[in-house]
N, C-alpha and C. Protein backbone atom coordinates (compact mmCIF):
# COMPACT_ATOMS: atom_id res chain seq x y z
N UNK A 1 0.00 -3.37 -18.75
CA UNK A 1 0.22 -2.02 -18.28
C UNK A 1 -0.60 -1.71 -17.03
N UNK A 2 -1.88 -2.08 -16.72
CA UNK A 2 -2.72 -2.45 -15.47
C UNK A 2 -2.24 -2.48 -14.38
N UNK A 3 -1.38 -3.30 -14.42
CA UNK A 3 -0.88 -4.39 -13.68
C UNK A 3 0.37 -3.27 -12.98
N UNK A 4 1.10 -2.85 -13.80
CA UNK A 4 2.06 -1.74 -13.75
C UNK A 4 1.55 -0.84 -12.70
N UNK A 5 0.70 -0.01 -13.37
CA UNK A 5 -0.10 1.26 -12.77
C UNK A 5 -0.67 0.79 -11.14
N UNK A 6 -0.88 -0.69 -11.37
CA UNK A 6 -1.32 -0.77 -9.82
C UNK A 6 -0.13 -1.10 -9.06
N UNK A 7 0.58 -1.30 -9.07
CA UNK A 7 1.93 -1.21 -8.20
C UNK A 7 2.04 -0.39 -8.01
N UNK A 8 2.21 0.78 -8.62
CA UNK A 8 2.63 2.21 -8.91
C UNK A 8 1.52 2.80 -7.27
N UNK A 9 0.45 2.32 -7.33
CA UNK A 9 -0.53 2.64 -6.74
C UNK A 9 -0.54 2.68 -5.57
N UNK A 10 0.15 1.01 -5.60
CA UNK A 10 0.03 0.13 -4.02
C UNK A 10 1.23 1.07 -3.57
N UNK A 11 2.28 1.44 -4.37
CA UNK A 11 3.32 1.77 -3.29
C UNK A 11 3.19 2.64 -2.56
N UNK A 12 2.45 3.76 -3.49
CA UNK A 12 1.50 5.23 -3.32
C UNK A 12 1.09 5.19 -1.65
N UNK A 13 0.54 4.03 -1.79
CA UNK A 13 -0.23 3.98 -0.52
C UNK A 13 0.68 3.73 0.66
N UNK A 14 1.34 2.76 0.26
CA UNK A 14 2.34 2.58 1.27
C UNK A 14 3.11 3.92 1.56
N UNK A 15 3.16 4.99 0.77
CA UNK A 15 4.01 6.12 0.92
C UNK A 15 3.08 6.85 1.85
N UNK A 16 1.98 7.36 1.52
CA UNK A 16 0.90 7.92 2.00
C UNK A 16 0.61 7.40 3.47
N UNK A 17 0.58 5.81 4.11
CA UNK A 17 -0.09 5.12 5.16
C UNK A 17 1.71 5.96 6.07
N UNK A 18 2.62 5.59 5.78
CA UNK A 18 3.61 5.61 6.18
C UNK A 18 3.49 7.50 6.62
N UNK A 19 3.22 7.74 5.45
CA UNK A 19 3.68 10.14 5.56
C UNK A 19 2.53 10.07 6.91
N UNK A 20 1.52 9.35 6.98
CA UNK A 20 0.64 9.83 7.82
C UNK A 20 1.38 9.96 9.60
N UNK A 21 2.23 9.09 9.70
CA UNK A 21 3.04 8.95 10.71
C UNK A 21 3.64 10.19 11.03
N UNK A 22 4.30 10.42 9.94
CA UNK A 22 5.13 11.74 10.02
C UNK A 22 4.59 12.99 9.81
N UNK A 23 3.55 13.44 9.70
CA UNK A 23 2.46 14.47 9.47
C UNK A 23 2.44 14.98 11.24
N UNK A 24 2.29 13.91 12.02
CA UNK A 24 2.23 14.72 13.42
C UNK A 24 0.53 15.56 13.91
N UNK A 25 -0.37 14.29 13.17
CA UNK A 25 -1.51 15.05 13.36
C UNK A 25 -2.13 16.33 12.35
N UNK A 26 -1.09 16.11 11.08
CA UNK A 26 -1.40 17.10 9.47
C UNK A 26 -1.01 18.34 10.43
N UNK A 27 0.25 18.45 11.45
CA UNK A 27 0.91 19.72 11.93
C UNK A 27 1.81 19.91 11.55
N UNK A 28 2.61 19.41 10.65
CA UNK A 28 4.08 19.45 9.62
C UNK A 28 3.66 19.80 8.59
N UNK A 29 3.76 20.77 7.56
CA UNK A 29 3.74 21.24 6.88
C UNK A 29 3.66 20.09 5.46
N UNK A 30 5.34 20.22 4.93
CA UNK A 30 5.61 19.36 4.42
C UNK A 30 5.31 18.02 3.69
N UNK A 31 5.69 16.87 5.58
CA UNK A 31 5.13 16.00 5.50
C UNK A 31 3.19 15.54 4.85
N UNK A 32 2.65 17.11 5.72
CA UNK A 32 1.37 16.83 5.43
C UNK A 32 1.18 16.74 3.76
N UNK A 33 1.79 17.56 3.29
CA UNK A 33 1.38 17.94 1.74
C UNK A 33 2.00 16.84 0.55
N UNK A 34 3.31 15.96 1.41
CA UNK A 34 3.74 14.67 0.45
C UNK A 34 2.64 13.79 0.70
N UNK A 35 1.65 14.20 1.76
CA UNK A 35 0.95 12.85 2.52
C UNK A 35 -0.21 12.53 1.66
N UNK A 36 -0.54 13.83 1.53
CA UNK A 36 -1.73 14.26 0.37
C UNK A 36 -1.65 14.08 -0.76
N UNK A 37 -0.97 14.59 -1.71
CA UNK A 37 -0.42 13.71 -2.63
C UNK A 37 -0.19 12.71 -3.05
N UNK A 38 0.52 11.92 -1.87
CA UNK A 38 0.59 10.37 -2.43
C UNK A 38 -0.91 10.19 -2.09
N UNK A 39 -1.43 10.11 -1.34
CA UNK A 39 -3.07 9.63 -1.76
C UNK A 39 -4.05 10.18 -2.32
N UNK A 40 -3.73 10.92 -3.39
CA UNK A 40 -4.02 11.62 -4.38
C UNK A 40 -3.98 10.71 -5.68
N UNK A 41 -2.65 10.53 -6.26
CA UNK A 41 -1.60 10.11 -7.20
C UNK A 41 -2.26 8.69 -6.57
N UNK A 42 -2.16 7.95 -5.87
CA UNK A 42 -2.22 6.37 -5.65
C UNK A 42 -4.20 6.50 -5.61
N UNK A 43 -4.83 6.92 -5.16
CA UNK A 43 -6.35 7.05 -5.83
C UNK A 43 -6.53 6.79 -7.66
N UNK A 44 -5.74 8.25 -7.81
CA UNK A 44 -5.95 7.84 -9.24
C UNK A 44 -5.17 6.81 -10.31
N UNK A 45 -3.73 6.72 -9.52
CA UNK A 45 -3.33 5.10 -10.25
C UNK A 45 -4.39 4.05 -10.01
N UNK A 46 -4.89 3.82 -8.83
CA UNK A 46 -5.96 3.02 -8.75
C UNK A 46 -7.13 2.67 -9.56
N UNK A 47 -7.72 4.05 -9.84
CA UNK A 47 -8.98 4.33 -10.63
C UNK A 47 -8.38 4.59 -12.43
N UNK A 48 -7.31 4.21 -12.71
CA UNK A 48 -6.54 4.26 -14.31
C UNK A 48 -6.84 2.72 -14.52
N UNK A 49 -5.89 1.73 -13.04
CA UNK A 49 -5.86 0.66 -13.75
C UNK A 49 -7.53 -0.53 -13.00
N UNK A 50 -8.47 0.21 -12.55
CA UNK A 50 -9.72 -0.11 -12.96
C UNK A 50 -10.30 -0.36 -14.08
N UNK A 51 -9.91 0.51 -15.70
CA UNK A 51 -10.41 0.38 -16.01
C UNK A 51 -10.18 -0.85 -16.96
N UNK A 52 -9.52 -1.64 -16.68
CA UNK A 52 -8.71 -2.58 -17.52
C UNK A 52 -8.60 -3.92 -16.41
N UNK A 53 -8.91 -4.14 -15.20
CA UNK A 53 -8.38 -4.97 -13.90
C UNK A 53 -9.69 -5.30 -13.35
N UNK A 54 -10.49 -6.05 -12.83
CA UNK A 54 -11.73 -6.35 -12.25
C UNK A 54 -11.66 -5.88 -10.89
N UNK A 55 -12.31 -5.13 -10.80
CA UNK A 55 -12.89 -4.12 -9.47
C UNK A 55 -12.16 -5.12 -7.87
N UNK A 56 -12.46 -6.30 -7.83
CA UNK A 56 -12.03 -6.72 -6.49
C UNK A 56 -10.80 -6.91 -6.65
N UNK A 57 -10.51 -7.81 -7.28
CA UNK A 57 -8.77 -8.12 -7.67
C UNK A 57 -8.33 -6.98 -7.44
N UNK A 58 -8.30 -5.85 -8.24
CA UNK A 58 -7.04 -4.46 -8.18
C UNK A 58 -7.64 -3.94 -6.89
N UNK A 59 -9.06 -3.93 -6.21
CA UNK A 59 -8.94 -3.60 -4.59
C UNK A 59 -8.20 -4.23 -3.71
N UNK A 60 -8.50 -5.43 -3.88
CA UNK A 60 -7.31 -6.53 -2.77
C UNK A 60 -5.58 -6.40 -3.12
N UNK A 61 -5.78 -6.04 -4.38
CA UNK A 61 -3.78 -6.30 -4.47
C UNK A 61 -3.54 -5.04 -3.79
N UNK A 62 -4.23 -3.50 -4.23
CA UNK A 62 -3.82 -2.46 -4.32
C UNK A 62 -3.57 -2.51 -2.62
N UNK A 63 -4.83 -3.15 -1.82
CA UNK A 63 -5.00 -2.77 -0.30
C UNK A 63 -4.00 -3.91 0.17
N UNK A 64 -3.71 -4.74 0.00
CA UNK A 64 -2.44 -5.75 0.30
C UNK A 64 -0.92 -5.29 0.12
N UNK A 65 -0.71 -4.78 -0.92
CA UNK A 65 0.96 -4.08 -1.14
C UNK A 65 0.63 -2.87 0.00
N UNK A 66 -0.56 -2.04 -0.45
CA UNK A 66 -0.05 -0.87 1.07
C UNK A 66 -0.01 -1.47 2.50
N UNK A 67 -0.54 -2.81 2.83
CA UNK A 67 -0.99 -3.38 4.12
C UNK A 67 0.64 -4.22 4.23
N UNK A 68 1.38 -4.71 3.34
CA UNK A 68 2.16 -5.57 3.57
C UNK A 68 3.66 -4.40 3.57
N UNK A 69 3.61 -3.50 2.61
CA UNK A 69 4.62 -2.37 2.51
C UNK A 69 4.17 -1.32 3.83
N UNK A 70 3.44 -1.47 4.59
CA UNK A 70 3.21 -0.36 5.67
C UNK A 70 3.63 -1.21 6.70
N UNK A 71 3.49 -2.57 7.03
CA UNK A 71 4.19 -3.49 7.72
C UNK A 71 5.68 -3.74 8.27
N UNK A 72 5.91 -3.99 6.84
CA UNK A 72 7.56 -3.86 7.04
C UNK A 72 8.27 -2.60 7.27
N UNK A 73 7.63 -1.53 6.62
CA UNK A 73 8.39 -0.13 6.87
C UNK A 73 8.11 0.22 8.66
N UNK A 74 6.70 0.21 9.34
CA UNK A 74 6.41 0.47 10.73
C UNK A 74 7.53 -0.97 11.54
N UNK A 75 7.40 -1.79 11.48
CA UNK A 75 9.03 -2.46 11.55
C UNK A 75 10.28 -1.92 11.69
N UNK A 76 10.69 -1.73 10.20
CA UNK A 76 12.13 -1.26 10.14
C UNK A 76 11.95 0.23 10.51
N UNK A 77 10.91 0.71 10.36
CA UNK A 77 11.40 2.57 11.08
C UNK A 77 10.59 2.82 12.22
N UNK A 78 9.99 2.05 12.61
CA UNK A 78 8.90 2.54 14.40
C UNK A 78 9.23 1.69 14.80
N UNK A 79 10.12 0.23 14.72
CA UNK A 79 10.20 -0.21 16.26
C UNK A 79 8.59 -1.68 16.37
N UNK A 80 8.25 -1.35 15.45
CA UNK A 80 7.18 -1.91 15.62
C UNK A 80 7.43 -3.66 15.64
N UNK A 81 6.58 -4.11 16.52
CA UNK A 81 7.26 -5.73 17.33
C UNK A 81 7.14 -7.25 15.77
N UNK A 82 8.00 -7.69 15.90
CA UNK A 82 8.57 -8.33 14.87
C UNK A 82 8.28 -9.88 15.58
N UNK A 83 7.29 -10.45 15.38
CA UNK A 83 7.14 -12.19 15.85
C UNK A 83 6.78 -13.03 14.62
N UNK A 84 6.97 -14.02 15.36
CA UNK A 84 6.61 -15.29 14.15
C UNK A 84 5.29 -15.34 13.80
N UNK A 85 4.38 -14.89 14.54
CA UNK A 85 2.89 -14.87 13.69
C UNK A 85 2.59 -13.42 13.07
N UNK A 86 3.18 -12.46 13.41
CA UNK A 86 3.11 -11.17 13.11
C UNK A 86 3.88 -11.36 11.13
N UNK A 87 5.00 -12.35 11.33
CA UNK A 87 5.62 -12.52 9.62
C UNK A 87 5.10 -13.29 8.75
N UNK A 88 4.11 -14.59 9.34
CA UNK A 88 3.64 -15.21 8.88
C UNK A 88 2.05 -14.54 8.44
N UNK A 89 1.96 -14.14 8.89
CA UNK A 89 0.34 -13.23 8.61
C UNK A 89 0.98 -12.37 7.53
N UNK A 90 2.48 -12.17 7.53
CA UNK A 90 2.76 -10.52 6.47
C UNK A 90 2.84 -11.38 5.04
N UNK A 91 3.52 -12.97 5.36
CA UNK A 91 3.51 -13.96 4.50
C UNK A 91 2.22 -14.17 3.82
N UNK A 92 1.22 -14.53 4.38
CA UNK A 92 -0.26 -14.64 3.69
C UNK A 92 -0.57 -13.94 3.38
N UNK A 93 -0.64 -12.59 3.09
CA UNK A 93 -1.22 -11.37 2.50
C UNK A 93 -0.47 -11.77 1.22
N UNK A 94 0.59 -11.80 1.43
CA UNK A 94 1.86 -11.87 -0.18
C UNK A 94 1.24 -12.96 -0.55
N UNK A 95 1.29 -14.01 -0.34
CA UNK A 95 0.62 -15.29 -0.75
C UNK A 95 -1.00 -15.14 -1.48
N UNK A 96 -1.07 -14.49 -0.47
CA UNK A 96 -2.64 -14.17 -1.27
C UNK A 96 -2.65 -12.58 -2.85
N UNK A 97 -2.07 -12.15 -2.67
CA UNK A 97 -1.77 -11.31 -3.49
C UNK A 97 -1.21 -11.72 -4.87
N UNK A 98 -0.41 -12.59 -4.24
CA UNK A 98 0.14 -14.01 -5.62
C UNK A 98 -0.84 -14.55 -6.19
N UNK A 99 -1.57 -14.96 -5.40
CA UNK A 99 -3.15 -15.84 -6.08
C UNK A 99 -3.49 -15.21 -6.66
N UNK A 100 -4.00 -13.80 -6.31
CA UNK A 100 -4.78 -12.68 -7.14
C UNK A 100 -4.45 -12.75 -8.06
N UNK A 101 -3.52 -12.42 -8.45
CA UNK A 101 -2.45 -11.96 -9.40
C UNK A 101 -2.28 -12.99 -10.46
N UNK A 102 -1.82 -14.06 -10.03
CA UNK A 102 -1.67 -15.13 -11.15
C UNK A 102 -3.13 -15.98 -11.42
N UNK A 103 -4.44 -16.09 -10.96
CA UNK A 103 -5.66 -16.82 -11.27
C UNK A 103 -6.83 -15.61 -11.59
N UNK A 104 -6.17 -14.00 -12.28
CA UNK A 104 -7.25 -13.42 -12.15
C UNK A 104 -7.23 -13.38 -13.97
């Protein structure tokens, strides 16, 4: 269930890294207040499945799904530049997140 809750977490973040874009400097209303929230809600999924997950492991996965899900989304919705070492670096984060995950 840990394990669950930190996905739940990582995506959080990815929602949150992403709203920050669209906040406009926390001058959108809205945006600002989904922005807050999700890093609200993804804090405390974080700090739920702490108490069951070893402190570095659920830091590295949690900060890897928002680092690898904020990647691909600034990609597919900003335009943001798409190269072969830019996918292969998005590759090793996942790779390494796998390790975490399956040797912890």
């Amino acid at each position: 269930m840990a394990w669950i809750v930190l996905a739940f977490a990582g995506l959080l973040e990815i929602g949150w890294a992403v709203g920050l874009k669209y906040t406009h400097g926390f001058t959108r209303l809205v945006p600002s207040l989904l922005t807050v929230g999700s890093m609200a809600l993804s804090l405390a999924l974080l700090g739920l499945a702490l108490r069951d997950l070893p402190l570095g492991t659920a830091y590295a996965i949690w900060t890897g799904i928002g680092t690898v899900g904020t990647a691909i989304l600034g990609i597919m919705l900003f335009g943001d530049s798409v190269t072969a070492i830019r996918l292969t670096c998005i590759a090793l984060i996942v790779s390494g997140i796998i390790g975490l995950k399956a040797f912890s």
